[in-house]
C-alpha atoms as a PDB file:
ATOM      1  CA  UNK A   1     -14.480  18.252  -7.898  1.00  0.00           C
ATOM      2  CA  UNK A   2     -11.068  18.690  -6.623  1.00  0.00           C
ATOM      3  CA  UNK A   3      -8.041  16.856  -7.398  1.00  0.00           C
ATOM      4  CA  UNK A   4      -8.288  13.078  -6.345  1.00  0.00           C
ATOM      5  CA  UNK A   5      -5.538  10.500  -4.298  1.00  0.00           C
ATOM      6  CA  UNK A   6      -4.327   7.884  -3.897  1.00  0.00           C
ATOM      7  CA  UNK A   7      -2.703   7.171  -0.486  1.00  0.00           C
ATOM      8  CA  UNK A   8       0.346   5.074  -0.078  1.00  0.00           C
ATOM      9  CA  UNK A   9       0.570   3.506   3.183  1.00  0.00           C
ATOM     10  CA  UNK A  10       3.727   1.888   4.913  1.00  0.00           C
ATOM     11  CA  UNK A  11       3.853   0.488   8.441  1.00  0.00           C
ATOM     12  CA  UNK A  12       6.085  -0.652  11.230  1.00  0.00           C
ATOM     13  CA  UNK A  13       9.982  -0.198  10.357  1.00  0.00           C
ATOM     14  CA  UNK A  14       9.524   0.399   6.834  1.00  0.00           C
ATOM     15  CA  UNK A  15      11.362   3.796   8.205  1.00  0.00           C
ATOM     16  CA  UNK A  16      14.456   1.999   8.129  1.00  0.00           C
ATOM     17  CA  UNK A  17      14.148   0.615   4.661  1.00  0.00           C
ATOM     18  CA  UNK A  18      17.696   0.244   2.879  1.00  0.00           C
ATOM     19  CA  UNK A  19      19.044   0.064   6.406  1.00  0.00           C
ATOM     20  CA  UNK A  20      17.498  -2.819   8.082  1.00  0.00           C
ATOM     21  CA  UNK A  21      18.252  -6.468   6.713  1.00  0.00           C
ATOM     22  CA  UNK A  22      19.070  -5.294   3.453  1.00  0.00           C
ATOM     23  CA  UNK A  23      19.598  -9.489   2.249  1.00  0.00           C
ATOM     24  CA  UNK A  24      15.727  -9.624   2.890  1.00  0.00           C
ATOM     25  CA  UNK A  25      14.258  -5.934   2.391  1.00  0.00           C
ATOM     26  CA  UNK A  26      16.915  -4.279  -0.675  1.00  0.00           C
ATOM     27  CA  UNK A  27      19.286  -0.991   0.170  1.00  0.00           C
ATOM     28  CA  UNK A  28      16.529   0.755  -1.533  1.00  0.00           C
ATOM     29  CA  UNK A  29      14.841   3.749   0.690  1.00  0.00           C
ATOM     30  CA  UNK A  30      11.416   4.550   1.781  1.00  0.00           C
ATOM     31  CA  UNK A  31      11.998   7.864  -0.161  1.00  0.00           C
ATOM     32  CA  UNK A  32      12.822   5.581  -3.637  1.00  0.00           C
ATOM     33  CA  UNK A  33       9.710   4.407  -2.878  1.00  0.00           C
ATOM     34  CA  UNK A  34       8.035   7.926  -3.068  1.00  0.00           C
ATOM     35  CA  UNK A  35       9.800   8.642  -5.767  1.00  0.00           C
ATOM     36  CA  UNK A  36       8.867   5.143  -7.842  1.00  0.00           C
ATOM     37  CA  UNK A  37       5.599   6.003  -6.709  1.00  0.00           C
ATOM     38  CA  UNK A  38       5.286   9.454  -7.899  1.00  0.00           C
ATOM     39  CA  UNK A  39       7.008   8.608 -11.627  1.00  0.00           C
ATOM     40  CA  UNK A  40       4.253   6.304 -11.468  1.00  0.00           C
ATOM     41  CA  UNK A  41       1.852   8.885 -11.727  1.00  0.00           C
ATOM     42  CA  UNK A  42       3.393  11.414 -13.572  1.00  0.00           C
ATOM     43  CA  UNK A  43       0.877  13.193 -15.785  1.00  0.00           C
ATOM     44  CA  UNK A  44      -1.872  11.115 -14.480  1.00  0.00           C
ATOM     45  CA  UNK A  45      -3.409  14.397 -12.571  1.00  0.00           C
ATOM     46  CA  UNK A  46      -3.624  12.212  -9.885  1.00  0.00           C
ATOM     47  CA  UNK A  47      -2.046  13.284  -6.302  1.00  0.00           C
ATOM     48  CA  UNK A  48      -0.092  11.109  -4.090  1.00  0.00           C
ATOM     49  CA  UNK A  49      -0.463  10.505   0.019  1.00  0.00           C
ATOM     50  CA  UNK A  50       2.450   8.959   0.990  1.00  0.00           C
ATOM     51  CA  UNK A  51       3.301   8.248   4.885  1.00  0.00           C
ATOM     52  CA  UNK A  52       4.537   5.427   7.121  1.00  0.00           C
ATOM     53  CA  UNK A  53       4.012   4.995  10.800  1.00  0.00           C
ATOM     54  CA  UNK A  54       5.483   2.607  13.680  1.00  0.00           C
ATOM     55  CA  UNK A  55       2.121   3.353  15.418  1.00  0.00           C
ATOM     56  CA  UNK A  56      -1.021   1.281  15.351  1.00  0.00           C
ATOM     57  CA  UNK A  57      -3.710   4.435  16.185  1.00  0.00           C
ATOM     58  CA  UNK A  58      -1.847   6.646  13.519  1.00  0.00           C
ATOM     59  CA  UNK A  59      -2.442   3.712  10.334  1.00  0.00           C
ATOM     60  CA  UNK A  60      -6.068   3.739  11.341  1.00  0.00           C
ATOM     61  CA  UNK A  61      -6.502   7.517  11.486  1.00  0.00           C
ATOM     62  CA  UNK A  62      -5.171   8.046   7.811  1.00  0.00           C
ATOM     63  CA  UNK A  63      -7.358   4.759   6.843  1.00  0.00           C
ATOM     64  CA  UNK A  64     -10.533   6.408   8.338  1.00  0.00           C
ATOM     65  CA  UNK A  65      -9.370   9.815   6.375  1.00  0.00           C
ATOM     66  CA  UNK A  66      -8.752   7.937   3.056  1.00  0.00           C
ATOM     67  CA  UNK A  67     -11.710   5.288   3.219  1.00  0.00           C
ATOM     68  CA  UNK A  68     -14.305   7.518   1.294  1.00  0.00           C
ATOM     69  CA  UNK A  69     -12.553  10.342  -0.378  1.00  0.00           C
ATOM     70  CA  UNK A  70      -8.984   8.097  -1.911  1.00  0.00           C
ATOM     71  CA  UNK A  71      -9.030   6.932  -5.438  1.00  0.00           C
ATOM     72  CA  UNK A  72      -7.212   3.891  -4.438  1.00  0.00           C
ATOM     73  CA  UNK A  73      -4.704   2.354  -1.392  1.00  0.00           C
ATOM     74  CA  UNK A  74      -1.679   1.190  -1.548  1.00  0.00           C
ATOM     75  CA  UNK A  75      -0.893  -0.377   1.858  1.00  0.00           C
ATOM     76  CA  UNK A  76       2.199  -2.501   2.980  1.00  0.00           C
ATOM     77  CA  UNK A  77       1.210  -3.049   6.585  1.00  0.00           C
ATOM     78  CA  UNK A  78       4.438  -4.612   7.431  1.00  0.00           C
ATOM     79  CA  UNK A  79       4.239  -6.156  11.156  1.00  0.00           C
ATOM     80  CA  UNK A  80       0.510  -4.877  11.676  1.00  0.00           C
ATOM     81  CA  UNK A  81       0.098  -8.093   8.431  1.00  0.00           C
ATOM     82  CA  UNK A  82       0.094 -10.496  11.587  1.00  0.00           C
ATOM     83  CA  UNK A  83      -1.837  -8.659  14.410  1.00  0.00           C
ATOM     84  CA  UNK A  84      -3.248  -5.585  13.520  1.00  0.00           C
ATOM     85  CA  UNK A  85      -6.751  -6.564  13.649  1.00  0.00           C
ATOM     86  CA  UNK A  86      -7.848  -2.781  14.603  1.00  0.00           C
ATOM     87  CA  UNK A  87      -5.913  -1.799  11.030  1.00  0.00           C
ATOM     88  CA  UNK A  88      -7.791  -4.796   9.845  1.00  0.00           C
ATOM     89  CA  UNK A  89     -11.055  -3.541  11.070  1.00  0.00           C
ATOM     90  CA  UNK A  90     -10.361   0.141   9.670  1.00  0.00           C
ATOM     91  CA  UNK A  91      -9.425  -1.483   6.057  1.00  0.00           C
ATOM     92  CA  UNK A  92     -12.463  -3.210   5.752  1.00  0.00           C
ATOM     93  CA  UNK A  93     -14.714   0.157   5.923  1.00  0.00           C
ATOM     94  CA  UNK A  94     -12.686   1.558   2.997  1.00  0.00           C
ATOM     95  CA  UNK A  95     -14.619   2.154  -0.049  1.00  0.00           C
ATOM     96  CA  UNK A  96     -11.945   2.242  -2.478  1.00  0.00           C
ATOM     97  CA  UNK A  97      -9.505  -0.425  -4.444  1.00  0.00           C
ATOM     98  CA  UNK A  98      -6.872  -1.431  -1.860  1.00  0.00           C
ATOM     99  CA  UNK A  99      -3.545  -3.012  -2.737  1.00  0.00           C
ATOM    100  CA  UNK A 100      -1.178  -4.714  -0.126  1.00  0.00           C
ATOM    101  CA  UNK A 101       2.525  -4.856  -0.992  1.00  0.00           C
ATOM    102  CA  UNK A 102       5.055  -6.766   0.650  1.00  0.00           C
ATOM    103  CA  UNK A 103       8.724  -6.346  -0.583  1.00  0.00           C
ATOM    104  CA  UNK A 104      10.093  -9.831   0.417  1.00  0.00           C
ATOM    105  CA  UNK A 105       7.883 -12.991  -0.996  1.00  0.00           C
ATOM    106  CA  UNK A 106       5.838 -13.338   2.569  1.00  0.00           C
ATOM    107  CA  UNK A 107       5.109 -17.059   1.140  1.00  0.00           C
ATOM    108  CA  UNK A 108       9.155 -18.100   1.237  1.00  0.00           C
ATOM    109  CA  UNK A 109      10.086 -16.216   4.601  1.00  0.00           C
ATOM    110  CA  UNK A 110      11.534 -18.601   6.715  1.00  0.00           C
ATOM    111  CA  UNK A 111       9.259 -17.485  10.055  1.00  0.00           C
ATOM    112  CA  UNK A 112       5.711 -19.420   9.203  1.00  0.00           C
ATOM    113  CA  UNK A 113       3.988 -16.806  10.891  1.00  0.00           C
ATOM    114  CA  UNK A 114       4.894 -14.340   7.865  1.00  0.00           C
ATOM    115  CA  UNK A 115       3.191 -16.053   4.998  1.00  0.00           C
ATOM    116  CA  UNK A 116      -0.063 -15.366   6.526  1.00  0.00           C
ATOM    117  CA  UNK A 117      -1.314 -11.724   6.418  1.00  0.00           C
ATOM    118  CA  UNK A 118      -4.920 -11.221   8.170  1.00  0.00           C
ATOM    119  CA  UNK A 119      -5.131  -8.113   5.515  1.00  0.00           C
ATOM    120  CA  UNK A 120      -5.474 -10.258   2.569  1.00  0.00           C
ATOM    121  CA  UNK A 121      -9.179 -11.091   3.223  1.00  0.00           C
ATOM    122  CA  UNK A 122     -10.046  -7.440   3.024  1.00  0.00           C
ATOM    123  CA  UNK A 123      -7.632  -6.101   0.026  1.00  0.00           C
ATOM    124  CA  UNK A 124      -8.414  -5.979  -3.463  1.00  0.00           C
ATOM    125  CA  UNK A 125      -5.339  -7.813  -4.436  1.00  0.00           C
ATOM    126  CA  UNK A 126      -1.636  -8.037  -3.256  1.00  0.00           C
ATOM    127  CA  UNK A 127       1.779  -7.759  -4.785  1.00  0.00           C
ATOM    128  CA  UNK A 128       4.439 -10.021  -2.492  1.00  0.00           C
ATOM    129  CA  UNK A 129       7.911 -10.430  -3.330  1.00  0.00           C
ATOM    130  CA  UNK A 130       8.255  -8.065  -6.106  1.00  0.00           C
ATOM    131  CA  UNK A 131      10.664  -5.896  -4.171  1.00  0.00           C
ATOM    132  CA  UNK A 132       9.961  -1.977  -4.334  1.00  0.00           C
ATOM    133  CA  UNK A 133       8.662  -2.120  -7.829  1.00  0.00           C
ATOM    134  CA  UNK A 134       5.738  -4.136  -6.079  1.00  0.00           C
ATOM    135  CA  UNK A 135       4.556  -0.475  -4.810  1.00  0.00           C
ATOM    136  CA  UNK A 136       4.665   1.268  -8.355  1.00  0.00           C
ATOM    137  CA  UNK A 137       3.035  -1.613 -10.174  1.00  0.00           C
ATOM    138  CA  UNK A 138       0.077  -1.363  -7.569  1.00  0.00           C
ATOM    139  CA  UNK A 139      -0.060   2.833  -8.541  1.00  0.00           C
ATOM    140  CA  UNK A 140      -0.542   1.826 -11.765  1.00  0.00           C
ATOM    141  CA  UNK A 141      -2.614  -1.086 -11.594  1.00  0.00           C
ATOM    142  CA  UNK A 142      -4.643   1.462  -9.765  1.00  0.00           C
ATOM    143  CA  UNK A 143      -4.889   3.824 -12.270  1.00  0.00           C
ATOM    144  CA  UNK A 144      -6.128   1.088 -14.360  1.00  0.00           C
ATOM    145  CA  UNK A 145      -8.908   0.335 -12.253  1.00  0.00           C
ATOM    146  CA  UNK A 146      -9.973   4.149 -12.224  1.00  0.00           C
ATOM    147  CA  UNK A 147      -9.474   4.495 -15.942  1.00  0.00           C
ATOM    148  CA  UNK A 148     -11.970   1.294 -16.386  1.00  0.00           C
ATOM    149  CA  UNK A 149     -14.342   2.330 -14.074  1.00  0.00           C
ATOM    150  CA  UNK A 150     -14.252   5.771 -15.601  1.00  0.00           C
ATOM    151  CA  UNK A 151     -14.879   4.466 -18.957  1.00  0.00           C
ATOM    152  CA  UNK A 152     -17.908   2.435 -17.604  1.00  0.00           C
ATOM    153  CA  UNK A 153     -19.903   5.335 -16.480  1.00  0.00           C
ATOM    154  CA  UNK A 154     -19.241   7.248 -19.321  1.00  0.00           C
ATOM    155  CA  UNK A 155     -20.733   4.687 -21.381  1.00  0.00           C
END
């Protein structure tokens, strides 16, 4: 069996991270975000997919690649939360754990609109609020998950 993933998933403008309305989002980077990520899984043996898109068709292509063969998603679908029923339809075929992540606390945004995520019927759990960390804790609460389930069949 060859090595195993879990994809990390980042949507619309999270390319700007650190840059755009650092008050709400942090001055933190999409690469510090890699990097959390990948000290999150340090010596795990597991791999990391980590990629962000500002387009609709591309989020759905690496769902359809990752929805039998990932260990576990991470997803923050930023501005696809709202609208994105086709990334909402391609999340709901996924076979795997999925985690959505929001940096700011969706709940206390002042827009109404963005305390509602269509996602969250069709994720395992979500992290909101928790700034970047929000991304690592979800790596490792998925590691968790595979570690449990692991121990489970080998009982």
């Amino acid at each position: 069996m060859g090595q195993r993933f879990i994809h990390v998933l980042n949507g619309p403008n999270l390319d700007h991270l650190g840059v755009r309305e650092p008050h709400i989002y942090g001055h933190q980077t999409l690469a510090d975000v890699e990097a959390a990520c990948r000290r999150a899984l340090d010596g795990s043996g597991i791999g990391l997919i980590f990629r962000q898109t500002n387009a609709e068709h591309e989020m759905i292509g690496w769902l359809h690649e990752a929805r039998t063969g990932a260990m576990g998603i991470v997803i923050n679908p930023a501005a696809f939360s709202y609208a994105g029923y086709p990334v909402l339809d391609a999340l709901k075929m996924c076979d795997c754990p999925v985690i959505e992540v929001h940096i700011s606390n969706i709940h206390r945004r002042d827009e109404a609109w963005r305390s509602h995520s269509i996602m969250s019927r069709s994720v395992t759990a979500m992290l909101s609020g928790m700034g970047i960390d929000g991304y690592a804790l979800a790596v490792r609460h998925l590691l968790q998950i595979a570690s449990q389930n692991s121990r489970r069949t080998a009982a």
